[in-house]
Protein backbone atom coordinates (compact mmCIF):
# COMPACT_ATOMS: atom_id res chain seq x y z
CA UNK A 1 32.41 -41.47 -39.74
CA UNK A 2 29.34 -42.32 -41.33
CA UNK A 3 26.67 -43.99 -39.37
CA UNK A 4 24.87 -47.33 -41.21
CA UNK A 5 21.55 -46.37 -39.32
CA UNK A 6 18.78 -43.48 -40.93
CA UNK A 7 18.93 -41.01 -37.94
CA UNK A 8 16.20 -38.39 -37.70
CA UNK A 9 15.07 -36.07 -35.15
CA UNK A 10 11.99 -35.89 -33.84
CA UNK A 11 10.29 -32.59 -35.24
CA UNK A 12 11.85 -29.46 -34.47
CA UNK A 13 11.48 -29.06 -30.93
CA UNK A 14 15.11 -28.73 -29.12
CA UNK A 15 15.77 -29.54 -25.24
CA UNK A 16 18.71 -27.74 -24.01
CA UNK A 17 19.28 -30.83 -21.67
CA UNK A 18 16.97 -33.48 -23.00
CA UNK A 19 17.24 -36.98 -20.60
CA UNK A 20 15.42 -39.79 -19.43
CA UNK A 21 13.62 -40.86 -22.72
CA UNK A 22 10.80 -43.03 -21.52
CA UNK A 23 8.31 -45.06 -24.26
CA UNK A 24 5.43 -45.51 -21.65
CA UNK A 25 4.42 -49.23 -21.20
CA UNK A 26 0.57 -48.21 -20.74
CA UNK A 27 0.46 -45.18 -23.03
CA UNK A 28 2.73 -46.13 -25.85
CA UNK A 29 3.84 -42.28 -26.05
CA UNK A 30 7.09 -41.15 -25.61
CA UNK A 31 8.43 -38.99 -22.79
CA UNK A 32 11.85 -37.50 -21.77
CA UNK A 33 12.80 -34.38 -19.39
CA UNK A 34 14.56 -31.25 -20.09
CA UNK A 35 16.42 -30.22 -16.90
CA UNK A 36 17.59 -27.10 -16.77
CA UNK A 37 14.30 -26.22 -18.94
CA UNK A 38 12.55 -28.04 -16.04
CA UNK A 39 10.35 -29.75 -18.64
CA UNK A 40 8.57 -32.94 -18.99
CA UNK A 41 8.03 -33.17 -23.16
CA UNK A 42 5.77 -35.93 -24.29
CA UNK A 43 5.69 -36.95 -28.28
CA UNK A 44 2.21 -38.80 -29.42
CA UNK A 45 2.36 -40.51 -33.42
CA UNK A 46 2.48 -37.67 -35.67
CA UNK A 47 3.35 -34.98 -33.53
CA UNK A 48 6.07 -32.07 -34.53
CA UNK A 49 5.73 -30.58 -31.28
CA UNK A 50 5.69 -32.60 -28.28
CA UNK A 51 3.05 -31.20 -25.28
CA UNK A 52 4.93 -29.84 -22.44
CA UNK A 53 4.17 -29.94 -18.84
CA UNK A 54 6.34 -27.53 -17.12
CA UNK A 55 7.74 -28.13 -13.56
CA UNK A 56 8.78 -25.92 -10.62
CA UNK A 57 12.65 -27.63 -10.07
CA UNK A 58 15.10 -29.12 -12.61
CA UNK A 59 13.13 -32.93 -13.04
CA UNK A 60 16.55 -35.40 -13.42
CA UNK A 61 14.27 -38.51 -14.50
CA UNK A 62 11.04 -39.98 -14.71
CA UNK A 63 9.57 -43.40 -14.48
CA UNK A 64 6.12 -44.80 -15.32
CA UNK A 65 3.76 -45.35 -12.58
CA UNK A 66 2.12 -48.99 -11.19
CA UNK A 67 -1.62 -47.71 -11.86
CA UNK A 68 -0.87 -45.34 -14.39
CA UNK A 69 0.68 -41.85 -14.80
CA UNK A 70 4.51 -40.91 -13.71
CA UNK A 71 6.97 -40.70 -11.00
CA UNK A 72 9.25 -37.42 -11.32
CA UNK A 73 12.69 -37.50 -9.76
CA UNK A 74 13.04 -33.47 -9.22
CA UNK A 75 15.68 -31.58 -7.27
CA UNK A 76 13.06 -30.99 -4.81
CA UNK A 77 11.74 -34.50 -4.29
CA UNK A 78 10.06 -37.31 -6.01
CA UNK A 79 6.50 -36.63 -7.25
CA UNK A 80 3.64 -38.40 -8.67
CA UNK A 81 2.40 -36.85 -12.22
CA UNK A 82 -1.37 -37.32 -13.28
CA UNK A 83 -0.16 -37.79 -17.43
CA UNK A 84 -4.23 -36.50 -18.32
CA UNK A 85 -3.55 -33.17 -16.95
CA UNK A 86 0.08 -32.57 -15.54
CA UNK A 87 -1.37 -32.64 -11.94
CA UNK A 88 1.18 -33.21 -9.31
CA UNK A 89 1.03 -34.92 -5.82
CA UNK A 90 4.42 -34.46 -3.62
CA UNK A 91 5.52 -38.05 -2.49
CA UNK A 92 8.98 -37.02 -0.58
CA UNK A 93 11.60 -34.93 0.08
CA UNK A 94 15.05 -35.11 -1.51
CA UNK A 95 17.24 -37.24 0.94
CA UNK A 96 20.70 -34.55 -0.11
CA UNK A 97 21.46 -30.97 0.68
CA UNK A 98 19.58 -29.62 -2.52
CA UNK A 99 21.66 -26.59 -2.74
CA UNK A 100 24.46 -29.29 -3.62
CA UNK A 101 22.82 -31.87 -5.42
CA UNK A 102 19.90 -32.93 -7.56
CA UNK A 103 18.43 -36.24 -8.65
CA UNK A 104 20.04 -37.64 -12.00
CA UNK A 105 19.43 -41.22 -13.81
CA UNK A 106 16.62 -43.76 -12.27
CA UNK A 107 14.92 -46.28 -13.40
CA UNK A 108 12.65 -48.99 -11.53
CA UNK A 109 13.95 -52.64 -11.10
CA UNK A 110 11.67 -55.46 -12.36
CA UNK A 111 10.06 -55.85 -8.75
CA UNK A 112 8.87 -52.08 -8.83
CA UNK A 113 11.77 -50.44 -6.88
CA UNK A 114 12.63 -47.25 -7.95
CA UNK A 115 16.88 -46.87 -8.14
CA UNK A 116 17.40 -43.38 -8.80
CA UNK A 117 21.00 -41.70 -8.67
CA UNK A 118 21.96 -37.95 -7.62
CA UNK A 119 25.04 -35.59 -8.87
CA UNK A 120 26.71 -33.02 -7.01
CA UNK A 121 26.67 -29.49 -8.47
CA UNK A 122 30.34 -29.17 -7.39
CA UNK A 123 31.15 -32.73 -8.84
CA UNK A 124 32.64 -33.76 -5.52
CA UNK A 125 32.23 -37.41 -4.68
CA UNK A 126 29.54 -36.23 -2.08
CA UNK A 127 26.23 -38.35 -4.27
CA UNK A 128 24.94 -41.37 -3.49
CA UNK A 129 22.70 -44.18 -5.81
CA UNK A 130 18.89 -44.34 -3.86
CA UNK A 131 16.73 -47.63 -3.86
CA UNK A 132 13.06 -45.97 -3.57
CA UNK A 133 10.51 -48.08 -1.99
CA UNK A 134 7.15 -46.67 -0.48
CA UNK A 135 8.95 -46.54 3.05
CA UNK A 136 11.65 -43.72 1.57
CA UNK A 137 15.07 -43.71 0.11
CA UNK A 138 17.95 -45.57 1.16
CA UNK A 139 21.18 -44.46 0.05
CA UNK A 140 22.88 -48.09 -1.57
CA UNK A 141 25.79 -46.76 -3.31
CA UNK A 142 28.10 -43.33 -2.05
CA UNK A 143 30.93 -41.78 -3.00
CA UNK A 144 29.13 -41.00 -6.46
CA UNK A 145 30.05 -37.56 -8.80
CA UNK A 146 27.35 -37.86 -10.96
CA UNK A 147 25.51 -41.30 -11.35
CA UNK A 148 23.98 -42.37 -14.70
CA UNK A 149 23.85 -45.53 -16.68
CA UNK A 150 21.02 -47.87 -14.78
CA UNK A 151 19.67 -50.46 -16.69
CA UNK A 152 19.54 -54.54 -15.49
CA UNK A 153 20.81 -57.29 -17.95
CA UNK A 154 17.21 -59.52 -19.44
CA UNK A 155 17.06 -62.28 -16.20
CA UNK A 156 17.52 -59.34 -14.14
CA UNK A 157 20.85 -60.71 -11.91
CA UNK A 158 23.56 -57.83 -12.82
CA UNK A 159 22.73 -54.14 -12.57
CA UNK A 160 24.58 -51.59 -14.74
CA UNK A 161 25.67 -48.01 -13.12
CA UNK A 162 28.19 -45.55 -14.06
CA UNK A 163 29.80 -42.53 -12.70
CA UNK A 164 30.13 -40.00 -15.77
CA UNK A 165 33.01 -37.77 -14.25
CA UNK A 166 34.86 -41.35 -13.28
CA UNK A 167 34.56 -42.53 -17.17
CA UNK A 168 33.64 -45.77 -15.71
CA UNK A 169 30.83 -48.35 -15.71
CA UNK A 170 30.57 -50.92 -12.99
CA UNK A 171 27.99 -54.31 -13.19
CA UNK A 172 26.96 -55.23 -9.75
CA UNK A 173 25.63 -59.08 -8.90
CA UNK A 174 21.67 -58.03 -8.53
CA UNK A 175 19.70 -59.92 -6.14
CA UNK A 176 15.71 -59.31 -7.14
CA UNK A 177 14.09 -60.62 -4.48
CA UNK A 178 16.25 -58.50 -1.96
CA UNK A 179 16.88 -55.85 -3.65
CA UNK A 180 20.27 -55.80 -3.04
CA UNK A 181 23.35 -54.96 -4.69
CA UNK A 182 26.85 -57.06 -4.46
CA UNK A 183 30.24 -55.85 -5.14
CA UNK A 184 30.77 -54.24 -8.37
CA UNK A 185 33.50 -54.77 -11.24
CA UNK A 186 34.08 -52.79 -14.08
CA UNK A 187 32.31 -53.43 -16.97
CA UNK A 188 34.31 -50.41 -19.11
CA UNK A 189 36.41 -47.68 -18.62
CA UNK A 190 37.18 -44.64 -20.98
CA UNK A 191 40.39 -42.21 -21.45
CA UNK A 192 39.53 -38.93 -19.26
CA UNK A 193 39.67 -35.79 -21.63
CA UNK A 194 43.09 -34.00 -21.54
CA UNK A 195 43.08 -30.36 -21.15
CA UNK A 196 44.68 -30.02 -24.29
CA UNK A 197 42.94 -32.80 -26.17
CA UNK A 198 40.38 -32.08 -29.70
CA UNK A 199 36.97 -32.94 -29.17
CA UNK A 200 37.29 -34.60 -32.31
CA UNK A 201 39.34 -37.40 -30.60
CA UNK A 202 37.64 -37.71 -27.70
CA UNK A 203 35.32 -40.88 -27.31
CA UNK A 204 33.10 -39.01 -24.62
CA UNK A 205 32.34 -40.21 -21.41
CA UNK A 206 29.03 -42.75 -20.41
CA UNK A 207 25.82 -41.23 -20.09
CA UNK A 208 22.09 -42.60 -19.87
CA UNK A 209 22.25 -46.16 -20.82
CA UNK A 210 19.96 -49.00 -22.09
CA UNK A 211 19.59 -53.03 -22.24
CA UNK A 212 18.31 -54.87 -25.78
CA UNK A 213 17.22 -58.48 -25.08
CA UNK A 214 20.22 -60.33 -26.71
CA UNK A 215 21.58 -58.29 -22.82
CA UNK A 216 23.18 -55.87 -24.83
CA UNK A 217 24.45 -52.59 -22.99
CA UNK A 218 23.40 -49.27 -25.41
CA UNK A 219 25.29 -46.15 -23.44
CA UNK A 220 25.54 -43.05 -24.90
CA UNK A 221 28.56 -41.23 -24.71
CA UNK A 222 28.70 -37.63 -23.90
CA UNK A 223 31.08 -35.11 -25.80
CA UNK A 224 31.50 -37.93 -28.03
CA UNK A 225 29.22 -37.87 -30.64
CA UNK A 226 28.59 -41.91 -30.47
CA UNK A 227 26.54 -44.44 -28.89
CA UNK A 228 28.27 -47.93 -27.98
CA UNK A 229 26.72 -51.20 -27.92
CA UNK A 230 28.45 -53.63 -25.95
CA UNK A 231 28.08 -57.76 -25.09
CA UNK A 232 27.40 -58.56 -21.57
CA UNK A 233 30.91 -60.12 -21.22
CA UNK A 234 32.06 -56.57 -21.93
CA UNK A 235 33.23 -57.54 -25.78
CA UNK A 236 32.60 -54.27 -27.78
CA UNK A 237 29.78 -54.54 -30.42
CA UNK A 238 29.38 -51.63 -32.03
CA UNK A 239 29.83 -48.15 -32.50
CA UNK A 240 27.02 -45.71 -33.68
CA UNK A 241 28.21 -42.69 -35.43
CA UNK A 242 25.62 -39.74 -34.28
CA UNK A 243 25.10 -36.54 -35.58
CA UNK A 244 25.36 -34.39 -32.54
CA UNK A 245 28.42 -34.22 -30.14
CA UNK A 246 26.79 -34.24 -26.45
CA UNK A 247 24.33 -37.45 -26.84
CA UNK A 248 22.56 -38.06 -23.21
CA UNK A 249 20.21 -41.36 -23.18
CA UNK A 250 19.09 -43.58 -25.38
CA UNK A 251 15.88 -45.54 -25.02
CA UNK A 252 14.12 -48.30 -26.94
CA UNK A 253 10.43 -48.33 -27.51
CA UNK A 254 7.66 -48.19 -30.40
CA UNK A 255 4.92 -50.80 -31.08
CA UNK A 256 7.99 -53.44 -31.42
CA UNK A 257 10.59 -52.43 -29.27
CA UNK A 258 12.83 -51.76 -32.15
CA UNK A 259 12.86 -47.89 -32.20
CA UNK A 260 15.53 -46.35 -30.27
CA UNK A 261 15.15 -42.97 -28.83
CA UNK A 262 18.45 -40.56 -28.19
CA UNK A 263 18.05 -37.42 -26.07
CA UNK A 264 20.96 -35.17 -26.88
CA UNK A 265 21.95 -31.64 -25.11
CA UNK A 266 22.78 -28.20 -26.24
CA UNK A 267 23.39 -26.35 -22.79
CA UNK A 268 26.34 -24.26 -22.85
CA UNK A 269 27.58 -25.75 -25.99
CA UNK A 270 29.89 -23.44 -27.97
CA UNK A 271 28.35 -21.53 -31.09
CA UNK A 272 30.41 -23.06 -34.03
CA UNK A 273 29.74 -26.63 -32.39
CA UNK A 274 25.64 -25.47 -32.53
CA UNK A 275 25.95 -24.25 -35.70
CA UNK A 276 27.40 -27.34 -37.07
CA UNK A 277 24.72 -29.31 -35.21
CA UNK A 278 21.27 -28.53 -36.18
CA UNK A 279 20.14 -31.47 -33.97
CA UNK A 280 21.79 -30.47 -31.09
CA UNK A 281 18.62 -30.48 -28.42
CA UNK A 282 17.15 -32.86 -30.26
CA UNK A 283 15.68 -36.34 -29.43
CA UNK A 284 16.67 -38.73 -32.13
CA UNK A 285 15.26 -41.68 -33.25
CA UNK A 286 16.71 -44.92 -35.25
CA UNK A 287 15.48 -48.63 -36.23
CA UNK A 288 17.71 -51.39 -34.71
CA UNK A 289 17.56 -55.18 -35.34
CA UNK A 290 17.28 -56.16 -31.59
CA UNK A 291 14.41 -55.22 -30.00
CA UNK A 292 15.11 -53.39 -26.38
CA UNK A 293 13.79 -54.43 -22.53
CA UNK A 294 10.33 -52.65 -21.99
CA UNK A 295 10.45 -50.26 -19.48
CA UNK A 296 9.27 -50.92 -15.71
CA UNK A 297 6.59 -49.75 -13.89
CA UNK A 298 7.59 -47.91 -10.48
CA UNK A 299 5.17 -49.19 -7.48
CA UNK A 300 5.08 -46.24 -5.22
């Protein structure tokens, strides 16, 4: 199917896991990580080539920084990054057995908390969802495979999570002030792949996901080759037709919030698949009529 947007990749650079797109509220750059390239990759106006600042553990996400700079979910830990010169200042352990599990999706909630999620390597239910705060992380959520899918509707009352191996996303009640979660319901479920099954007529399962301000839910749908845009009453929007099979995140950003940025993944992709997909690695970019939540700033 033919998608109605102009799709384009930025330059020619190709992540083999590209995640966590981030248009920097301060800087007005993009940034995303490559994980098993343990890679932050930032894009400034113009560029073919984004600059890379190369890390010592897979980074899962990263956040902009209250005062400037980033936060860096890694398998090791959370760390501060100095954005003028890559310069890195350890803020805390990982909280998991990191032979088993790394830091995923995170993003900050309006109020500066960082809610970062973690995956097991064995995709047991063994991860948990993390609400950073200067004091540590606190495990809010268990009984996770591999979390992904944060983002918080425009008044900020209902957070968004899903598990990718449970093809499932949940909206939890979201209490601001607190900073805590209620019970969750699902927001959408998907058809697991059947060992037998085509790719070709599989919708994927959710990803890295992101909120417009009409409170729309953009989730990108891995081994699916599609983004989905859905209401907040759960009412299906839309369906974005993309030219790569394994889309990860998307993000919005630009000078009006209308650009939105897809990281996409060509790790251990099979050959025919890679050579049908030029993009594959790529982070993609497309205009949209809604303009998209700015990102938060994380106040560790």
């Amino acid at each position: 199917m033919a998608s109605a947007y102009d799709i384009q990749p930025l330059g020619r650079h190709r992540c083999l896991l590209g995640e966590s797109p981030l248009w920097h509220p301060d800087e007005q750059v993009l940034y995303c990580v490559d994980i098993p390239g343990r890679q932050i990759l930032r894009w400034t106006a113009g560029s073919d080539e984004p600059e890379v600042f190369a890390q010592d553990a897979e980074p899962g996400c990263i956040a902009a920084r209250a005062g400037g700079g980033l936060v860096v979910a890694r398998r090791d830990g959370l760390w501060a990054m100095d954005t003028r010169d890559g310069g890195l200042t350890a803020l805390a352990g990982p909280p998991y057995d990191p032979s088993r599990q790394r830091y995923n999706d995170g993003k900050p909630d309006a109020a500066g908390r960082w809610w970062v999620g973690a995956l097991s390597d064995a995709r047991e239910p063994e991860a948990a969802l993390y609400r950073i705060t200067p004091a540590g992380a606190e495990p809010m959520l268990g009984g996770i495979v591999v979390s992904n899918g944060l983002a918080w509707s425009p008044d900020g009352t209902v957070l968004y999570r899903s598990d990718t191996k449970a093809h499932t996303i949940w909206a939890h009640a979201f209490d601001l002030h607190s900073g805590t979660l209620g019970e969750g319901r699902v927001f959408a479920s998907f058809a697991p792949r059947t060992p037998d099954q085509p790719l070709a007529s599989y919708g994927g399962r959710p990803d890295g996901a992101a909120v417009d301000e009409s409170g729309a839910y953009w989730v990108a749908m891995f081994e699916g080759a599609q983004l989905l845009r859905y209401a907040a009453d759960g009412v299906l929007l839309e369906v974005v037709p993309l030219p790569v099979r394994c889309p990860t995140m998307p993000a919005f950003g630009g000078a009006d919030g209308r650009t939105l940025f897809i990281t996409t993944a060509r790790d251990k992709r099979p050959a025919d698949e890679l050579a049908r997909e030029p993009w594959a690695g790529a982070v993609l970019s497309l205009r949209v009529a809604v303009p998209g939540l700015p990102a938060q700033r994380c106040r560790l």
